[in-house]
Protein backbone atom coordinates (compact mmCIF):
# COMPACT_ATOMS: atom_id res chain seq x y z
CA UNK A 1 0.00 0.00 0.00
CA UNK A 2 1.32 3.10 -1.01
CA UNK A 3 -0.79 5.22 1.38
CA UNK A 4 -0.98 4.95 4.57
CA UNK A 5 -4.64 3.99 6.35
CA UNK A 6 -4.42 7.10 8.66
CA UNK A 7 -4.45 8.96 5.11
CA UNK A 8 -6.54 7.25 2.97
CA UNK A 9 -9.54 6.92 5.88
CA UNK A 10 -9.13 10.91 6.60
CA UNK A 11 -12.74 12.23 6.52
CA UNK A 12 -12.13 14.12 3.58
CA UNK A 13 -9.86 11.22 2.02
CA UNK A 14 -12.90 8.94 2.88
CA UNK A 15 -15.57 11.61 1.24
CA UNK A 16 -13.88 11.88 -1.66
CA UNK A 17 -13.09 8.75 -2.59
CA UNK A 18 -16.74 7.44 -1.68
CA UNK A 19 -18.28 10.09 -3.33
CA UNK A 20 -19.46 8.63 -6.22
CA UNK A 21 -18.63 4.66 -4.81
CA UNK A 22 -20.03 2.27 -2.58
CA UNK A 23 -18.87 2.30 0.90
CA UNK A 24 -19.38 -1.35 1.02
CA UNK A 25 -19.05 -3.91 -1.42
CA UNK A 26 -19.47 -7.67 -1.33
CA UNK A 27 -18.97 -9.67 -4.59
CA UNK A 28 -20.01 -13.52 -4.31
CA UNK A 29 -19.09 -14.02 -0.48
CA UNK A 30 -19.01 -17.44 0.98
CA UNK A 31 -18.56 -18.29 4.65
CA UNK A 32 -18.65 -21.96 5.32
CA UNK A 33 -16.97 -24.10 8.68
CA UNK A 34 -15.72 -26.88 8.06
CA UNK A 35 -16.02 -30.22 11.21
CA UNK A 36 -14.53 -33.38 10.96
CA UNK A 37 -17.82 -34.48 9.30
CA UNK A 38 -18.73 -31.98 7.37
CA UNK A 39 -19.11 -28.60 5.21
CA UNK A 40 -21.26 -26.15 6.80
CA UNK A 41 -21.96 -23.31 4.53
CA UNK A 42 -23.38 -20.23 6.20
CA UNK A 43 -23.22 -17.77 3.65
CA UNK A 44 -23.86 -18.43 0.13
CA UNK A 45 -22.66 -16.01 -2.88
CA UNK A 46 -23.72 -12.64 -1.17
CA UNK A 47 -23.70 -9.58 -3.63
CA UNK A 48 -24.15 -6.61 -2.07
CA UNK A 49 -23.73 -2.68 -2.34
CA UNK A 50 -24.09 0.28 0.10
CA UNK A 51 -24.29 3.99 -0.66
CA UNK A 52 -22.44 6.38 1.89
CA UNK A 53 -25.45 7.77 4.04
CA UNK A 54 -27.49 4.96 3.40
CA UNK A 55 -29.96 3.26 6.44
CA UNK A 56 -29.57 -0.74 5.53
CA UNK A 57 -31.65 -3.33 7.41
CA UNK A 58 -30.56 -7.33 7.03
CA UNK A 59 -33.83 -9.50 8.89
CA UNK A 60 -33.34 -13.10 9.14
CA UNK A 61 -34.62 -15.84 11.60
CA UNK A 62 -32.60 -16.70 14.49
CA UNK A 63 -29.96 -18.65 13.32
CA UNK A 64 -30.03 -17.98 9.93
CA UNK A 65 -26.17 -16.04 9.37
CA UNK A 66 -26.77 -12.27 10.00
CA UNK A 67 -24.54 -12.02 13.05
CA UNK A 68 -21.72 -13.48 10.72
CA UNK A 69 -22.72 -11.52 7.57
CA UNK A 70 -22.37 -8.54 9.62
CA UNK A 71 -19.23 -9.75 10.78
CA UNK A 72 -17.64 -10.37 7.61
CA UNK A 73 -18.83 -7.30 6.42
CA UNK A 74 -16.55 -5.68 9.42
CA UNK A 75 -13.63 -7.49 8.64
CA UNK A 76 -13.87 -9.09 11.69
CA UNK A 77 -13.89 -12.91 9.98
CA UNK A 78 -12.34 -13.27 6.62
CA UNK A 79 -14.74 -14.74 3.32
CA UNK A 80 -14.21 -18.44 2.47
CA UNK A 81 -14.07 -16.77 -1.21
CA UNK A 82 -15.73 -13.56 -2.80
CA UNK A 83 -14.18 -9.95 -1.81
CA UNK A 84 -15.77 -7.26 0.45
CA UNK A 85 -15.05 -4.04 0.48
CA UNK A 86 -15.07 -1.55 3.16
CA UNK A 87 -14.71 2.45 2.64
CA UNK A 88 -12.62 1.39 -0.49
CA UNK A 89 -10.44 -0.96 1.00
CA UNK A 90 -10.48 -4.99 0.06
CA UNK A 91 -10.42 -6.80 3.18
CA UNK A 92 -8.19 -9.55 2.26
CA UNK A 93 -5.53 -7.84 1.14
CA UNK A 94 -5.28 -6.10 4.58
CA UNK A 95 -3.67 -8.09 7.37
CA UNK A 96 -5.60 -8.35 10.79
CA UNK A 97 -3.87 -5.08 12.48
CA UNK A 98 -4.69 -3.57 9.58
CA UNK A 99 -8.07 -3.91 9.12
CA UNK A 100 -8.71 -3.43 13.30
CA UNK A 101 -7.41 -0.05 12.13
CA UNK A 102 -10.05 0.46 9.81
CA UNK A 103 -12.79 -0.62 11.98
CA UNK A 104 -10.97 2.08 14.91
CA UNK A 105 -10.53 4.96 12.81
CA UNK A 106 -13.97 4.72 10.77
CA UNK A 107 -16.46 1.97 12.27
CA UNK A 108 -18.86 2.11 14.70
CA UNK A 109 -21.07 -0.74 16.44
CA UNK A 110 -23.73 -1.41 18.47
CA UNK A 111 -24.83 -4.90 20.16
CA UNK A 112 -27.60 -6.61 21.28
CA UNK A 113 -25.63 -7.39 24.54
CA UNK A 114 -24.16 -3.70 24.57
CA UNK A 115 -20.43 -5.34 25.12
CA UNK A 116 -19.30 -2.62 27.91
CA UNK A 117 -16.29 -2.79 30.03
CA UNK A 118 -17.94 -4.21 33.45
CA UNK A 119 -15.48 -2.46 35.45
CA UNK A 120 -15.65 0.88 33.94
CA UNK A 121 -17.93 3.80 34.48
CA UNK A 122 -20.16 5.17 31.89
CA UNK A 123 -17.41 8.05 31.00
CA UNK A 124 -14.45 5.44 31.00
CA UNK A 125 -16.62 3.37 28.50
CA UNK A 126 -16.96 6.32 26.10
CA UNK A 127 -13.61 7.48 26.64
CA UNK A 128 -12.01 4.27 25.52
CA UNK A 129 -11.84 4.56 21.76
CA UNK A 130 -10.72 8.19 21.84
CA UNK A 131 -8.17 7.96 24.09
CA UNK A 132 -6.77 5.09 21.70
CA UNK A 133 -5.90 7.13 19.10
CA UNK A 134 -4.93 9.70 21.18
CA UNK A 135 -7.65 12.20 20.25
CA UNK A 136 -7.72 15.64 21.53
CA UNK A 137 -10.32 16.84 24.16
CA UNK A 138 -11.02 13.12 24.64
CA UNK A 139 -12.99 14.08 27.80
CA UNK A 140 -15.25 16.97 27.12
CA UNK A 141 -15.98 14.81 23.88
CA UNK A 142 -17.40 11.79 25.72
CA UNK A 143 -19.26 13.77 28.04
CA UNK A 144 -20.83 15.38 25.19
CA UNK A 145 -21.58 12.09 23.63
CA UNK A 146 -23.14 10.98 26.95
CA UNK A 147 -25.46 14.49 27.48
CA UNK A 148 -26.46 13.67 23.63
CA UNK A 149 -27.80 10.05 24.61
CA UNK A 150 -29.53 11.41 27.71
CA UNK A 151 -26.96 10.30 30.12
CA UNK A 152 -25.02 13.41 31.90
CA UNK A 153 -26.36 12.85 35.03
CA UNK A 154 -24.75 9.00 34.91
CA UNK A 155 -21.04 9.35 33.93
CA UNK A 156 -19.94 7.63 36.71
CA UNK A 157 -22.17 4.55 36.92
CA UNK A 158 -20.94 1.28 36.05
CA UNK A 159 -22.75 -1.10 33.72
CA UNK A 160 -23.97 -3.07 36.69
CA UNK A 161 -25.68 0.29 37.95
CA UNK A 162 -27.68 0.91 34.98
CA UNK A 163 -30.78 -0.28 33.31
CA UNK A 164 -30.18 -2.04 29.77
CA UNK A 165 -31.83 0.84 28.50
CA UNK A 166 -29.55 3.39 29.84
CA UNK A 167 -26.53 0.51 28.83
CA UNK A 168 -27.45 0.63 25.48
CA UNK A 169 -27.28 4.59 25.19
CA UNK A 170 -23.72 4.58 26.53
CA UNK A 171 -23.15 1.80 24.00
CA UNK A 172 -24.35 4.06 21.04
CA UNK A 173 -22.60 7.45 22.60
CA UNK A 174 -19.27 4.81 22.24
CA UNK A 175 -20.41 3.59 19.15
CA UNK A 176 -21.10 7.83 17.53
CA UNK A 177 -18.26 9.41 19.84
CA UNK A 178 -15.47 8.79 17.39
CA UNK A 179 -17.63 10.05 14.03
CA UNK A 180 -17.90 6.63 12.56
CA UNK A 181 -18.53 6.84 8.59
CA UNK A 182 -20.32 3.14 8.98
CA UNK A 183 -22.43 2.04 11.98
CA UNK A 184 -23.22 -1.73 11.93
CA UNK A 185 -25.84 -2.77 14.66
CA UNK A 186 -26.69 -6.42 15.42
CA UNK A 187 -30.23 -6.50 16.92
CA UNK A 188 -29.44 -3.40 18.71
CA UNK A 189 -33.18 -3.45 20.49
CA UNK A 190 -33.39 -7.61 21.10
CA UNK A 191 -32.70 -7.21 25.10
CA UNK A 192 -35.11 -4.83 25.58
CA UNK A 193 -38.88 -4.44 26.46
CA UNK A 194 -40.95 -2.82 24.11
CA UNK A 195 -41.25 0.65 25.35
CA UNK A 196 -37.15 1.22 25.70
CA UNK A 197 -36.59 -0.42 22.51
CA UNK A 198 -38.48 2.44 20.89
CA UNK A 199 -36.43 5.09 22.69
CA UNK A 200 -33.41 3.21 21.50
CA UNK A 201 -34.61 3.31 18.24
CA UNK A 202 -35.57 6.64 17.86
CA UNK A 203 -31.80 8.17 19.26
CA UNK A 204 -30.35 5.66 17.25
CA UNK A 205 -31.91 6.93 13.67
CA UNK A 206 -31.58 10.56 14.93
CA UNK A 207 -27.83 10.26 15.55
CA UNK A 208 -27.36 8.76 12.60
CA UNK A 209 -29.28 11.16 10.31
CA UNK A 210 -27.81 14.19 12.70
CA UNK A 211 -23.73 12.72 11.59
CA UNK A 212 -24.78 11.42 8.38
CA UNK A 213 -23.48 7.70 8.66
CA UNK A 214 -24.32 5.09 6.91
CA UNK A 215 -26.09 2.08 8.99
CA UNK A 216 -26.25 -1.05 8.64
CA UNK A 217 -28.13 -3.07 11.37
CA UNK A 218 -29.18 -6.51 11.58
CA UNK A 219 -32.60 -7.68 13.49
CA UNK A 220 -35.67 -9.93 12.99
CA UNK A 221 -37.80 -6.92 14.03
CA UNK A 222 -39.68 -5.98 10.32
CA UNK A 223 -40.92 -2.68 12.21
CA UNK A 224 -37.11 -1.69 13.15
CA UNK A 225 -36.41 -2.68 9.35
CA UNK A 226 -39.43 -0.51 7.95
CA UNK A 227 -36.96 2.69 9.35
CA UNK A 228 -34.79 1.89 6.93
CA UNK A 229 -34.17 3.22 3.18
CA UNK A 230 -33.32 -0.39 2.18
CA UNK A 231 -34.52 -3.88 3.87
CA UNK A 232 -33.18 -7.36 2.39
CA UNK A 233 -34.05 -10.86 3.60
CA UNK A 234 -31.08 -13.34 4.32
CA UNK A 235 -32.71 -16.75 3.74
CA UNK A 236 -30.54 -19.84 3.74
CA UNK A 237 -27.57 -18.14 3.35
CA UNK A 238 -28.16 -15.76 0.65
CA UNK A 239 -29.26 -12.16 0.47
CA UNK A 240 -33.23 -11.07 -1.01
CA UNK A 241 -34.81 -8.38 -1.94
């Protein structure tokens, strides 16, 4: 590579180049694990392609691949065969440090099980992927990612202190606090009763649309999909329309 990634996944490197491109690509992915017995394919010849500022829903039965289609799509597992690519970069030619770079610098996400630090307070949660990369005003950045989710009055509550409501908002001030180009959410309201799960859904969609960035989420709820531009089915393995 001739540039570096700090470079090439500047915000106006990453505007530029995705301008008039996809932000994500995937040409004829297959995932498949292989057992002593067998060949277990998971995904099967996915072709897919996302427009920067685009709201993407994936719904699927439990058990039927969109955790791991959203993880490919992250980089964090690797095709069987087929490319993806991610804010113009081709996965597989990027070694694992490499790629965790991309996903640092321009990648948000958001969990069903919210996936905080147990031992660290709302703020230190927040904090953690700014002070990474070292970025200035680190602080006064995650409180005012915290006061946007609702949540000044909590800064120094531990995950154990808070509801999964209020766990989820410092999971999506984490997940916005570092001006992600790409959000990818995996059933971001499935631990949640039905009343929070609408306030989830509403901040998440009006952060989004606030920092203009693209989402992709994954989630069996059709009613979470409907808020979407775009909604495809992933049915044994393969992506409908």
């Amino acid at each position: 590579m001739t540039e570096s990634l700090s470079t090439i996944l500047s915000d106006k490197s990453v505007d530029q180049s995705l301008e008039n491109e996809p932000v994500l690509t995937l040409e004829k992915v297959h995932y498949h694990v292989s057992s002593d017995e067998e060949v277990l394919s998971i995904i099967k010849g996915c072709d897919l392609s996302v427009q920067l500022g685009e709201k993407l829903a994936i719904v699927g039965r439990s058990g039927s691949g969109k955790s791991t289609l959203l993880a490919l799509m992250a980089g964090l597992e690797l095709p069987s065969s087929g490319e993806i690519r991610l804010l113009g970069q081709a996965l597989s030619q990027l070694n694992e440090d490499e790629r965790a770079k991309v996903r640092a610098m321009a990648v948000g996400f958001v969990f069903q099980n919210f996936q905080l630090m147990p031992s660290m307070t709302a703020l230190e949660n927040v904090l953690m992927p700014l002070e990474l990369f070292q970025m200035p005003n680190a602080e006064q950045e995650a409180r005012k990612a915290l006061q946007r989710v609702g949540l000044s009055n909590r800064l120094t509550h531990r995950p154990s202190e808070l509801s999964g409501g209020e766990q989820q908002r410092v999971a999506i001030a984490r997940a916005f606090v570092t001006g992600p180009k790409i959000l990818f959410a995996d059933e971001p309201t499935g631990n949640l009763d039905e009343a929070t799960a609408g306030e989830i859904q509403t901040l998440l969609f009006q952060l989004n649309d606030e920092l203009k960035t693209t989402l992709i989420l994954v989630t069996h709820d059709n009613r979470l999909a409907q808020q979407c531009d775009r909604a495809l089915s992933l049915q044994n393995g393969q992506l409908r329309g």
